[in-house]
PDB file of N, CA and C in Angstrom:
ATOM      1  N   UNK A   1      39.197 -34.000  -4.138  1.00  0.00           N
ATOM      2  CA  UNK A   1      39.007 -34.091  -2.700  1.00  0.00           C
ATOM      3  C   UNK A   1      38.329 -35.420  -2.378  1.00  0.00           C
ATOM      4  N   UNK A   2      39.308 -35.865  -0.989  1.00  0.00           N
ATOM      5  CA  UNK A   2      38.065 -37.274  -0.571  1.00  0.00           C
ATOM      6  C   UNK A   2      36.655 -36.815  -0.022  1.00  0.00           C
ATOM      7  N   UNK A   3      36.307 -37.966  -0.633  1.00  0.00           N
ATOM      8  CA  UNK A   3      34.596 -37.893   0.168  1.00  0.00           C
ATOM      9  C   UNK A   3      33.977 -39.479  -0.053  1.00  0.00           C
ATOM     10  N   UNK A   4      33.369 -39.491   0.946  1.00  0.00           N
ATOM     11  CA  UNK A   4      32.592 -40.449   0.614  1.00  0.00           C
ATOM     12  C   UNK A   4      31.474 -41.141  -0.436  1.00  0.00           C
ATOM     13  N   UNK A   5      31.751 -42.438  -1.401  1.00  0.00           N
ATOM     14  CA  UNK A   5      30.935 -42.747  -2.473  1.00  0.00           C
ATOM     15  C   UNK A   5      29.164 -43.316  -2.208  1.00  0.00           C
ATOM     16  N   UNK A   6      28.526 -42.474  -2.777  1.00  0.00           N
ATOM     17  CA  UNK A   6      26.957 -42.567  -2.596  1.00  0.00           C
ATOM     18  C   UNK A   6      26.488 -42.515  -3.620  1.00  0.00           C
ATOM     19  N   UNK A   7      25.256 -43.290  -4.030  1.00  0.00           N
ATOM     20  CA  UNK A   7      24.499 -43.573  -5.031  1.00  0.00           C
ATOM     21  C   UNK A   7      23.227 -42.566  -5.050  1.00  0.00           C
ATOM     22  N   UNK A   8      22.941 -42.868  -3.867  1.00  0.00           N
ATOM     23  CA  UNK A   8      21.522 -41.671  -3.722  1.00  0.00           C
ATOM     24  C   UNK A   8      21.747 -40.897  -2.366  1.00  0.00           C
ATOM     25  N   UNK A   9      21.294 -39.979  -2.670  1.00  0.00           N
ATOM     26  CA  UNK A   9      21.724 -38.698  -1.206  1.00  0.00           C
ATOM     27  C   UNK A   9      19.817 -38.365  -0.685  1.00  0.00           C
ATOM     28  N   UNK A  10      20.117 -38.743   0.612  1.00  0.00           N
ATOM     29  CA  UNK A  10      18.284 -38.767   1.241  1.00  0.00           C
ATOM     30  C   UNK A  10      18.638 -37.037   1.682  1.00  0.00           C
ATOM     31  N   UNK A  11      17.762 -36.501   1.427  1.00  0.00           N
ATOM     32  CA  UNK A  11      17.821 -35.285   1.620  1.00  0.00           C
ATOM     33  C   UNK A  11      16.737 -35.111   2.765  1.00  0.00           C
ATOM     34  N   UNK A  12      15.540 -34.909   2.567  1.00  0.00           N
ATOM     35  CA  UNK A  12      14.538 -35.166   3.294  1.00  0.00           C
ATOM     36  C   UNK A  12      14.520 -36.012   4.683  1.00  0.00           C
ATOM     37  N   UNK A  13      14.523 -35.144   5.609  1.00  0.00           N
ATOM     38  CA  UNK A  13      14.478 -36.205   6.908  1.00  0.00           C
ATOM     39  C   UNK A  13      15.759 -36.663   7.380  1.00  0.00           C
ATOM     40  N   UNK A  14      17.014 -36.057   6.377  1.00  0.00           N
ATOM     41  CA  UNK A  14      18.200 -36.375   6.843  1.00  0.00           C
ATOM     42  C   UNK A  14      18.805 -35.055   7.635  1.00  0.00           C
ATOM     43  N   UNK A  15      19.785 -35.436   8.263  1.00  0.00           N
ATOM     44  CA  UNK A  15      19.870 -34.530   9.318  1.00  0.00           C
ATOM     45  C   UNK A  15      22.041 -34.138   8.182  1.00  0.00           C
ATOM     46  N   UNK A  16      21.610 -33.046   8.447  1.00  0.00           N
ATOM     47  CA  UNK A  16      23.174 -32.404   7.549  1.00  0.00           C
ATOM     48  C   UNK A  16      23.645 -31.698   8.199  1.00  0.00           C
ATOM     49  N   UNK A  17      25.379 -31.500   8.390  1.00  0.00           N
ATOM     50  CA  UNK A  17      26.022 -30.486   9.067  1.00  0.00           C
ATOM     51  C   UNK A  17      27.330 -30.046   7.620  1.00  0.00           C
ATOM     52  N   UNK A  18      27.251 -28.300   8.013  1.00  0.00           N
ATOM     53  CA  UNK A  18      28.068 -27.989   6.711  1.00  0.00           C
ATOM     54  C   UNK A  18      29.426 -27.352   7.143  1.00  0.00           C
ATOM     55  N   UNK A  19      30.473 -27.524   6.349  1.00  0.00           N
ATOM     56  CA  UNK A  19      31.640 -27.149   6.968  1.00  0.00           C
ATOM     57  C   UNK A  19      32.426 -26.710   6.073  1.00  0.00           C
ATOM     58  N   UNK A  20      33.383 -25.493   6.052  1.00  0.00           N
ATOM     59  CA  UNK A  20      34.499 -25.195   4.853  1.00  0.00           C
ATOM     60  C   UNK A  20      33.520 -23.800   4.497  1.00  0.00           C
ATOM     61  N   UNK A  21      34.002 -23.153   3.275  1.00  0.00           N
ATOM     62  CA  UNK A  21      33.280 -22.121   2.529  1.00  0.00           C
ATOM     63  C   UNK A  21      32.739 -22.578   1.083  1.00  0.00           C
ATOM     64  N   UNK A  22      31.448 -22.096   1.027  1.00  0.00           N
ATOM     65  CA  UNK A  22      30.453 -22.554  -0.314  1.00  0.00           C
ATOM     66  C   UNK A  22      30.663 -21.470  -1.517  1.00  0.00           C
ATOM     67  N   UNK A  23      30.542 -22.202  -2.724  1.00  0.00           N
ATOM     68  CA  UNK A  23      30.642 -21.431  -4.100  1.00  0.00           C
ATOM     69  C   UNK A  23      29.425 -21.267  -4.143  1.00  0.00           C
ATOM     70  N   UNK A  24      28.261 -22.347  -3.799  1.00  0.00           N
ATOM     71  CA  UNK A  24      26.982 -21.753  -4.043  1.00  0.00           C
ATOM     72  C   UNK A  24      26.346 -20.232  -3.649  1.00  0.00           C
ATOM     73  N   UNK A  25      26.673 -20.620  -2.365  1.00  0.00           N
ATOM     74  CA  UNK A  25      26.678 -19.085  -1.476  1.00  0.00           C
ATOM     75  C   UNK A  25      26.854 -19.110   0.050  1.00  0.00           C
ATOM     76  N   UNK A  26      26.348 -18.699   0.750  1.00  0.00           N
ATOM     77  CA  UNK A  26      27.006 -18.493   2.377  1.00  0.00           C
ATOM     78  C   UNK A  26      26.518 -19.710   2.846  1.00  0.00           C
ATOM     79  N   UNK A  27      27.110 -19.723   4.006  1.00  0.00           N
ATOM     80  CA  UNK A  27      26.624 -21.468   4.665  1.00  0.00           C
ATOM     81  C   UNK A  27      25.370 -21.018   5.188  1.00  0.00           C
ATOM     82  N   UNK A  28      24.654 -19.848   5.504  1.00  0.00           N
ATOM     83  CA  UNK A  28      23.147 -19.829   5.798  1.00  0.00           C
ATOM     84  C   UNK A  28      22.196 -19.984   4.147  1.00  0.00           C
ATOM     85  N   UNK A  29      22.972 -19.810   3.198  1.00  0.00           N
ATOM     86  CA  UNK A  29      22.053 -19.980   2.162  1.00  0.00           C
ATOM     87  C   UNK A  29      21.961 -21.801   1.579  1.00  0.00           C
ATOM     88  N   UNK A  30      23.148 -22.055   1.927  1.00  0.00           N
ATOM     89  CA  UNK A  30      23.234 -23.928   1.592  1.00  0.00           C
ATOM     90  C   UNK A  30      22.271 -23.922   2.637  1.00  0.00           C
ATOM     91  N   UNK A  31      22.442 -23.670   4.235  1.00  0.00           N
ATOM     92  CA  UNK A  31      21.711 -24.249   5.374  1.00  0.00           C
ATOM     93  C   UNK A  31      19.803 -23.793   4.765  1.00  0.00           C
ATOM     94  N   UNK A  32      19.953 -22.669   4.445  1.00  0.00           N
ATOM     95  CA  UNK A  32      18.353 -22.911   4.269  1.00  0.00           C
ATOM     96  C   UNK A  32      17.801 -23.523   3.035  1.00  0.00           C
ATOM     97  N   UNK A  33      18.596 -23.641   2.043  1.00  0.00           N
ATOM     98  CA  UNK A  33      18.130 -24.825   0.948  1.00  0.00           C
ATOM     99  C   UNK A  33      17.938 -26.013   1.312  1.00  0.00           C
ATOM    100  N   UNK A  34      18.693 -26.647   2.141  1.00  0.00           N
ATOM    101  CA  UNK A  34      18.283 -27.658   2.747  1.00  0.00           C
ATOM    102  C   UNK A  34      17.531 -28.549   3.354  1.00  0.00           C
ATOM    103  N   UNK A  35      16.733 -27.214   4.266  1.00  0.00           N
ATOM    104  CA  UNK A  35      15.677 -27.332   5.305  1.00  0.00           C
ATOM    105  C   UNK A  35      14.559 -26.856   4.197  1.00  0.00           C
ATOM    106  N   UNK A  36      14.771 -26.134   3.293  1.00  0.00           N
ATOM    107  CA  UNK A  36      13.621 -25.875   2.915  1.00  0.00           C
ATOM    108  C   UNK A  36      13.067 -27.474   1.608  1.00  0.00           C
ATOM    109  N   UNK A  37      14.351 -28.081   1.800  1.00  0.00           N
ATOM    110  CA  UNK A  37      13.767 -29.500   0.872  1.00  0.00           C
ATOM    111  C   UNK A  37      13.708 -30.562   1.854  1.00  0.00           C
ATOM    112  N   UNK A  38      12.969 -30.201   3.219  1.00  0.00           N
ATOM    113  CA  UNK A  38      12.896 -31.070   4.295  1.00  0.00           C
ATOM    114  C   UNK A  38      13.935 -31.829   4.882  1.00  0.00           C
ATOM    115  N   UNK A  39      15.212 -31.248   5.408  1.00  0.00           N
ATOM    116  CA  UNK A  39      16.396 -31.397   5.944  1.00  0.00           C
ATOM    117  C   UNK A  39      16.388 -31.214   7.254  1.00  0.00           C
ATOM    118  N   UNK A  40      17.067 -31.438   7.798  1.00  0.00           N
ATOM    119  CA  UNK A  40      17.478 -30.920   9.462  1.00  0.00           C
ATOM    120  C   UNK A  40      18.769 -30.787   9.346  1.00  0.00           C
ATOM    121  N   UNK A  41      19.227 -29.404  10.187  1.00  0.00           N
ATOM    122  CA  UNK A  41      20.578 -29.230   9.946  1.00  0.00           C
ATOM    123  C   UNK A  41      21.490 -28.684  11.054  1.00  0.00           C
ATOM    124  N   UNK A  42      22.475 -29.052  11.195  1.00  0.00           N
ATOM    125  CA  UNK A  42      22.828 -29.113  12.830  1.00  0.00           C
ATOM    126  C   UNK A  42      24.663 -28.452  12.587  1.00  0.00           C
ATOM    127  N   UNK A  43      24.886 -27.540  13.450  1.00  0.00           N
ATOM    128  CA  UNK A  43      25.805 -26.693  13.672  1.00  0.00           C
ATOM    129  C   UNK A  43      26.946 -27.608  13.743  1.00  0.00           C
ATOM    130  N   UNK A  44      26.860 -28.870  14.871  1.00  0.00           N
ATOM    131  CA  UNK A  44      27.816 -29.505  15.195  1.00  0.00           C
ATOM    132  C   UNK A  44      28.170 -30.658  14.465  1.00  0.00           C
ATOM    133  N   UNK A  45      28.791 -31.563  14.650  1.00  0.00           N
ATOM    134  CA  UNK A  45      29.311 -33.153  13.682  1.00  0.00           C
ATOM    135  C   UNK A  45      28.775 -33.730  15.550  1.00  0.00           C
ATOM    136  N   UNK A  46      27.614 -34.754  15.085  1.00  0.00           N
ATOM    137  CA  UNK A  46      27.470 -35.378  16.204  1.00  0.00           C
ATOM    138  C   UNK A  46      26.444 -36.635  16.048  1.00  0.00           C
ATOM    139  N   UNK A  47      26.642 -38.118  16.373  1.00  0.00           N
ATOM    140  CA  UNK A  47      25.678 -39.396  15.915  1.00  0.00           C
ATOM    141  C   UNK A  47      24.480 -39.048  15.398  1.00  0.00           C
ATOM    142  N   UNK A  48      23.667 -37.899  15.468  1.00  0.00           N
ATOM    143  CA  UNK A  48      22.992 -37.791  15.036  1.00  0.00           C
ATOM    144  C   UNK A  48      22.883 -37.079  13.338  1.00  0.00           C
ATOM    145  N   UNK A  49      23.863 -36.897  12.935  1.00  0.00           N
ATOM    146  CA  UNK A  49      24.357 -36.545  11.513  1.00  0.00           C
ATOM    147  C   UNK A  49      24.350 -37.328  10.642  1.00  0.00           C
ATOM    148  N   UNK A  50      23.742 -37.229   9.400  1.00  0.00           N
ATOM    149  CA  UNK A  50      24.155 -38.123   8.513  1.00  0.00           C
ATOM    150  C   UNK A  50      24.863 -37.770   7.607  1.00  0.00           C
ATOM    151  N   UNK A  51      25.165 -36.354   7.555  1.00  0.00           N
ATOM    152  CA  UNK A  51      26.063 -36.038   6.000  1.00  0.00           C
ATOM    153  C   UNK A  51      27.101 -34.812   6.592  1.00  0.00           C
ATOM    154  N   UNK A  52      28.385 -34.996   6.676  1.00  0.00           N
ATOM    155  CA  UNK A  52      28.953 -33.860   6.624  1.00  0.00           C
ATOM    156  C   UNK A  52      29.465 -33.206   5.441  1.00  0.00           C
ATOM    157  N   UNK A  53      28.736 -31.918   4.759  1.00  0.00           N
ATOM    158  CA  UNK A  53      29.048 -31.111   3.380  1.00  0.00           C
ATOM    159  C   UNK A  53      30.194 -30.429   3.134  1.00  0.00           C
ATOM    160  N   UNK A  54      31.208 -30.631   3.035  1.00  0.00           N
ATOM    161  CA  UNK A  54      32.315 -30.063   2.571  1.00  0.00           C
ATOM    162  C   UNK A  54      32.534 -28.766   1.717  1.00  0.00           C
ATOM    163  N   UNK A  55      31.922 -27.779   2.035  1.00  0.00           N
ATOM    164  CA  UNK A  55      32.540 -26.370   0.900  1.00  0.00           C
ATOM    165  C   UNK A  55      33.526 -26.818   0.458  1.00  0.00           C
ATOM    166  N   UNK A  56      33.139 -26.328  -1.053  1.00  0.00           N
ATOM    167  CA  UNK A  56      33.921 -26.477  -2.343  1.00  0.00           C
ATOM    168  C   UNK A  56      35.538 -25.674  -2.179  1.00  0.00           C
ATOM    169  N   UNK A  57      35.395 -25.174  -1.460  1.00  0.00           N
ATOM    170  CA  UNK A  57      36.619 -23.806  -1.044  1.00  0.00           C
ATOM    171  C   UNK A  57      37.030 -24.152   0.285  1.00  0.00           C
ATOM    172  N   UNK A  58      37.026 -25.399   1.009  1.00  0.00           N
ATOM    173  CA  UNK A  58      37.530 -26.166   2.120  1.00  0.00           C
ATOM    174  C   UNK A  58      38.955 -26.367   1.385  1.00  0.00           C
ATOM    175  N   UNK A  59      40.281 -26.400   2.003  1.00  0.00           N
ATOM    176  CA  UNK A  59      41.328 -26.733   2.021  1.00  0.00           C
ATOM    177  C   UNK A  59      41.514 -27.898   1.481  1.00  0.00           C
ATOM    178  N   UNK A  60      42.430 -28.125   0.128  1.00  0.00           N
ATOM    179  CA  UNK A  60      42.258 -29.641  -0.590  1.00  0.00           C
ATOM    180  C   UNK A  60      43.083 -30.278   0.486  1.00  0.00           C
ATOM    181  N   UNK A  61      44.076 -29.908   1.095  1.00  0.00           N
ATOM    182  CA  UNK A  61      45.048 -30.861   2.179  1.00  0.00           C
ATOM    183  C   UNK A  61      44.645 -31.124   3.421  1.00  0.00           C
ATOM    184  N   UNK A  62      43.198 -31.310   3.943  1.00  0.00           N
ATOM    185  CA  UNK A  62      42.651 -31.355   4.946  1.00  0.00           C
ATOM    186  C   UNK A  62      43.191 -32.350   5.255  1.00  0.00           C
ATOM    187  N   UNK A  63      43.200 -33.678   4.501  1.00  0.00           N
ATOM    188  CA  UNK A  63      43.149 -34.861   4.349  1.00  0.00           C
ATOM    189  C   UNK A  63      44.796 -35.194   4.664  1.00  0.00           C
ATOM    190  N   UNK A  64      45.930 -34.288   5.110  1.00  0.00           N
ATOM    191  CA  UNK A  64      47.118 -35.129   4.845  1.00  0.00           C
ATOM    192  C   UNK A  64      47.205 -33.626   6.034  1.00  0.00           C
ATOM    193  N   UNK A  65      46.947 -32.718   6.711  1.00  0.00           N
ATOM    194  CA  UNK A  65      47.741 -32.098   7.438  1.00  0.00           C
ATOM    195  C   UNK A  65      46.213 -31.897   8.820  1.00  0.00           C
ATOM    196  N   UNK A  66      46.613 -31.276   9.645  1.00  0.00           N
ATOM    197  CA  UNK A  66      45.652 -31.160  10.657  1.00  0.00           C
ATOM    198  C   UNK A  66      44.017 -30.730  10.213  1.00  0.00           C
ATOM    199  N   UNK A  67      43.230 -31.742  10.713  1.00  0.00           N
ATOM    200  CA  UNK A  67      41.894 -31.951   9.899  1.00  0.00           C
ATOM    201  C   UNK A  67      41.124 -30.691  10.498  1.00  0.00           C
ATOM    202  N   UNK A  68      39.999 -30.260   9.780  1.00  0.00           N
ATOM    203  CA  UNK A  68      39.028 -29.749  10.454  1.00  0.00           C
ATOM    204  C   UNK A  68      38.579 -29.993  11.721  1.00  0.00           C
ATOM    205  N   UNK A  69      37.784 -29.536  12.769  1.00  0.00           N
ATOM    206  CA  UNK A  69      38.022 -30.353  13.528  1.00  0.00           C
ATOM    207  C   UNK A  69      36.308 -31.257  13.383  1.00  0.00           C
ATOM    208  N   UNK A  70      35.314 -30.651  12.681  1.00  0.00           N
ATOM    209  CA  UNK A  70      34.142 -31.321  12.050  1.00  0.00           C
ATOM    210  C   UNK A  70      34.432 -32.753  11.781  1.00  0.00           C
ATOM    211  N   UNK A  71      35.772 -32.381  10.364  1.00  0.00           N
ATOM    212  CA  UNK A  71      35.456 -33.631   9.461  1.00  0.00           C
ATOM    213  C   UNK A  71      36.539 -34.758  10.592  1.00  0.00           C
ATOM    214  N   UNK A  72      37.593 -34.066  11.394  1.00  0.00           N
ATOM    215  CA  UNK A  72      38.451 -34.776  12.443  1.00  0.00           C
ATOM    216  C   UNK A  72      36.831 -35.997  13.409  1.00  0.00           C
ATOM    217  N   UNK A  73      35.973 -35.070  13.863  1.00  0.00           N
ATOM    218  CA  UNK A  73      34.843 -35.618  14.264  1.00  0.00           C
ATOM    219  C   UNK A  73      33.904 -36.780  13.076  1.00  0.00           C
ATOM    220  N   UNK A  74      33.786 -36.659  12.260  1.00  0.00           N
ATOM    221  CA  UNK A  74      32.762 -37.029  11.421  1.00  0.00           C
ATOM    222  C   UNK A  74      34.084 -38.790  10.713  1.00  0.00           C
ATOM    223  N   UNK A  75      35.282 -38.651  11.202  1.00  0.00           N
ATOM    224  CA  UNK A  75      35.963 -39.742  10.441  1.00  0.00           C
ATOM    225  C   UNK A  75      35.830 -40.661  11.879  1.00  0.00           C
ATOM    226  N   UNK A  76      35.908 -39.888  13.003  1.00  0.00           N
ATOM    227  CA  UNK A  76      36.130 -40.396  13.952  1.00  0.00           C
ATOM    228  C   UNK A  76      34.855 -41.376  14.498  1.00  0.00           C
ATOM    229  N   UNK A  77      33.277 -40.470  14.424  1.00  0.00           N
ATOM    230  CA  UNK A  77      32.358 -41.229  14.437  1.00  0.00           C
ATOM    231  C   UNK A  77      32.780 -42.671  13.324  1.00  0.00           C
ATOM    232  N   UNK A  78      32.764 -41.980  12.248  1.00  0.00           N
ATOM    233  CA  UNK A  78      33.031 -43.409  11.121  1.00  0.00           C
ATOM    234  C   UNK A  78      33.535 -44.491  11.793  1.00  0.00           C
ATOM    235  N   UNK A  79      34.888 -44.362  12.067  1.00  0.00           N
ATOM    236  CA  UNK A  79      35.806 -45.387  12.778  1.00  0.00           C
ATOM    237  C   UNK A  79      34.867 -46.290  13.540  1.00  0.00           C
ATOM    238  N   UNK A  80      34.170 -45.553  14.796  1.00  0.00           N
ATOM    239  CA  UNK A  80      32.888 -46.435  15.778  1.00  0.00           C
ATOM    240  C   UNK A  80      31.999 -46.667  15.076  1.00  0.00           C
ATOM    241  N   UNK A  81      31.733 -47.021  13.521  1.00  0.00           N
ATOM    242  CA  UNK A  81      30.842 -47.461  13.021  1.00  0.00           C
ATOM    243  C   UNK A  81      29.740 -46.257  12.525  1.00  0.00           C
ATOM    244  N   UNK A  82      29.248 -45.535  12.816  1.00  0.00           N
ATOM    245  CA  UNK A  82      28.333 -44.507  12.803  1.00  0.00           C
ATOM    246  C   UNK A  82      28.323 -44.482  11.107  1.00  0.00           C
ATOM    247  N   UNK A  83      27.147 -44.523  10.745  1.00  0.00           N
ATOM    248  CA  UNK A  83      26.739 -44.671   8.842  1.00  0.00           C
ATOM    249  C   UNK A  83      27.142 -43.053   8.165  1.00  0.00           C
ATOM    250  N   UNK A  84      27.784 -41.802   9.157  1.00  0.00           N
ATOM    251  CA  UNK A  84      27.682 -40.583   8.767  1.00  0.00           C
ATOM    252  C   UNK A  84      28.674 -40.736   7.730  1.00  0.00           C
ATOM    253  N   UNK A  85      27.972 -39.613   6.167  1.00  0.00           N
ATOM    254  CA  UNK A  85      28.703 -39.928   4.992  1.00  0.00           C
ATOM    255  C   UNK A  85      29.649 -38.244   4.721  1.00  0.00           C
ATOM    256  N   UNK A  86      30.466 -38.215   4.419  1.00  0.00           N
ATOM    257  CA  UNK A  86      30.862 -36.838   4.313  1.00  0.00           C
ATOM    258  C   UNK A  86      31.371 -37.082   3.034  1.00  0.00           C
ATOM    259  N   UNK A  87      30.956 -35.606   2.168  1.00  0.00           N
ATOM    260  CA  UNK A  87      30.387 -35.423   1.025  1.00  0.00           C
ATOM    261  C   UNK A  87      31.060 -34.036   0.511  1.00  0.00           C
ATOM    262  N   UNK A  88      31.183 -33.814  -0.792  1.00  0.00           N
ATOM    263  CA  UNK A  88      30.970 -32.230  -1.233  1.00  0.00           C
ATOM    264  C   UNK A  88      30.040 -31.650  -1.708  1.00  0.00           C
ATOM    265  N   UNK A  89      30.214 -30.530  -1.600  1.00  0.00           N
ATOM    266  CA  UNK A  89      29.402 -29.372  -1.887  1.00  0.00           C
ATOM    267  C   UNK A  89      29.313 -29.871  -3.461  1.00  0.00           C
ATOM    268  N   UNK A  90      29.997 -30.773  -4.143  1.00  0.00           N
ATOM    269  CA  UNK A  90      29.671 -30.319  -5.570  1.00  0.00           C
ATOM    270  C   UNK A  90      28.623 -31.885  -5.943  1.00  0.00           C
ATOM    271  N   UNK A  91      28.838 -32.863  -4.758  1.00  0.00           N
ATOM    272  CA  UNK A  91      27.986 -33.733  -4.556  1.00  0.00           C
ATOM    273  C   UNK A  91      26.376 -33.438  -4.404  1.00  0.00           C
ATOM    274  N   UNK A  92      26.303 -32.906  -2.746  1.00  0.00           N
ATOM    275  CA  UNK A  92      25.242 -32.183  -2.757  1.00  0.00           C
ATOM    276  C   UNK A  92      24.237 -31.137  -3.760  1.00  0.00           C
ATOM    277  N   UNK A  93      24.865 -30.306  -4.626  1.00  0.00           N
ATOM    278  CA  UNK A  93      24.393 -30.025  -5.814  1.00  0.00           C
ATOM    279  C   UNK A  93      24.244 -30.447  -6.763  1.00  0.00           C
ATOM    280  N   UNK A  94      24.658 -31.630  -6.656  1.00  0.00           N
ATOM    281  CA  UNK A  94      24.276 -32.773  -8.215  1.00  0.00           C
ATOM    282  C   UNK A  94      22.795 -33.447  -8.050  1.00  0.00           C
ATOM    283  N   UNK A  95      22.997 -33.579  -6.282  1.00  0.00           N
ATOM    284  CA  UNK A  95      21.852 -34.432  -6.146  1.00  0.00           C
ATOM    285  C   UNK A  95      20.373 -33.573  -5.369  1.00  0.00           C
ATOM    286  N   UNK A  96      20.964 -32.402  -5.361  1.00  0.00           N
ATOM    287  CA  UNK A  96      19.869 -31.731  -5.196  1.00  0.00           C
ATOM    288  C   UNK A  96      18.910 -30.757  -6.386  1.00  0.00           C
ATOM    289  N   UNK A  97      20.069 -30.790  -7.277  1.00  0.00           N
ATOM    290  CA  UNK A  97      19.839 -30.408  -8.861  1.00  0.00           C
ATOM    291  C   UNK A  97      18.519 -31.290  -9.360  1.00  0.00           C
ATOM    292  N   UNK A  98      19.007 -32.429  -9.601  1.00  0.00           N
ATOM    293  CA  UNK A  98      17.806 -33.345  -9.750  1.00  0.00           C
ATOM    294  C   UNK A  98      16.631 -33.609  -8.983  1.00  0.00           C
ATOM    295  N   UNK A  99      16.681 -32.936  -8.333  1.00  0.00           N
ATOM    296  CA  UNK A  99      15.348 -32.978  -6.820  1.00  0.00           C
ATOM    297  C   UNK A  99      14.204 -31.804  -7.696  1.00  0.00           C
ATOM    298  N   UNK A 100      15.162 -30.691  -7.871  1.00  0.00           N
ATOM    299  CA  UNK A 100      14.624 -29.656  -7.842  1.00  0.00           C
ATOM    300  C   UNK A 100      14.466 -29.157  -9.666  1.00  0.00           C
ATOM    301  N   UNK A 101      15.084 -30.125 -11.065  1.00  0.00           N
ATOM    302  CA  UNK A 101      15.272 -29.949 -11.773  1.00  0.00           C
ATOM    303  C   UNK A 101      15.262 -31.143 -12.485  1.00  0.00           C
ATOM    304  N   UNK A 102      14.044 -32.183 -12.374  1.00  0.00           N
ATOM    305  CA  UNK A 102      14.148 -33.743 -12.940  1.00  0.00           C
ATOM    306  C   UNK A 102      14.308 -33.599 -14.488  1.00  0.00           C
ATOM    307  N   UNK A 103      14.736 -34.512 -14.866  1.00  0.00           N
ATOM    308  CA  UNK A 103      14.722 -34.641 -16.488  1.00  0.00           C
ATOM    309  C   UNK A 103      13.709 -35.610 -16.704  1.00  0.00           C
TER     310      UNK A 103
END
């Protein structure tokens, strides 16, 4: 699946919106992991977003047939410049793994 390439994911103080269905668990259990590692997290795709999360169980052909209408929003900010990064769910758990599980 596309997503956007990131080196480090700001968790803290970043503002996240989640979209699709999660393997981790329900989108209120991603949504409160989030906030509980100092996140803000917002229902809608809107300039004030910085990450849209992609469930792992989101449709792989989003990308070639009629979009979500989130990630339709979140490419569209892109286009006007807006820094919002959209991401997966298997992203977000890599880099929250290490938050919560340093080596």
């Amino acid at each position: 699946m596309w997503e956007d390439k990131i080196d480090q994911l700001r968790i803290a103080g970043a503002t996240y919106c989640l979209t699709g269905d999660f393997v981790s668990g329900d989108r209120d259990a991603v949504d409160m992991m989030l906030r509980c590692l100092g996140a803000t997290t917002s229902t809608s795709v809107n300039r004030s977003v910085d990450y849209l999360v992609i469930g792992t169980l989101a449709s792989h052909d989003w990308l070639y047939t009629s979009h979500g209408r989130k990630i339709e929003k979140a490419l569209h900010l892109k286009r006007e410049g807006s820094p919002i990064a959209v991401i997966t769910e298997r992203t977000l758990l890599k880099h929250t793994r290490q938050l919560t599980n340093p080596v």
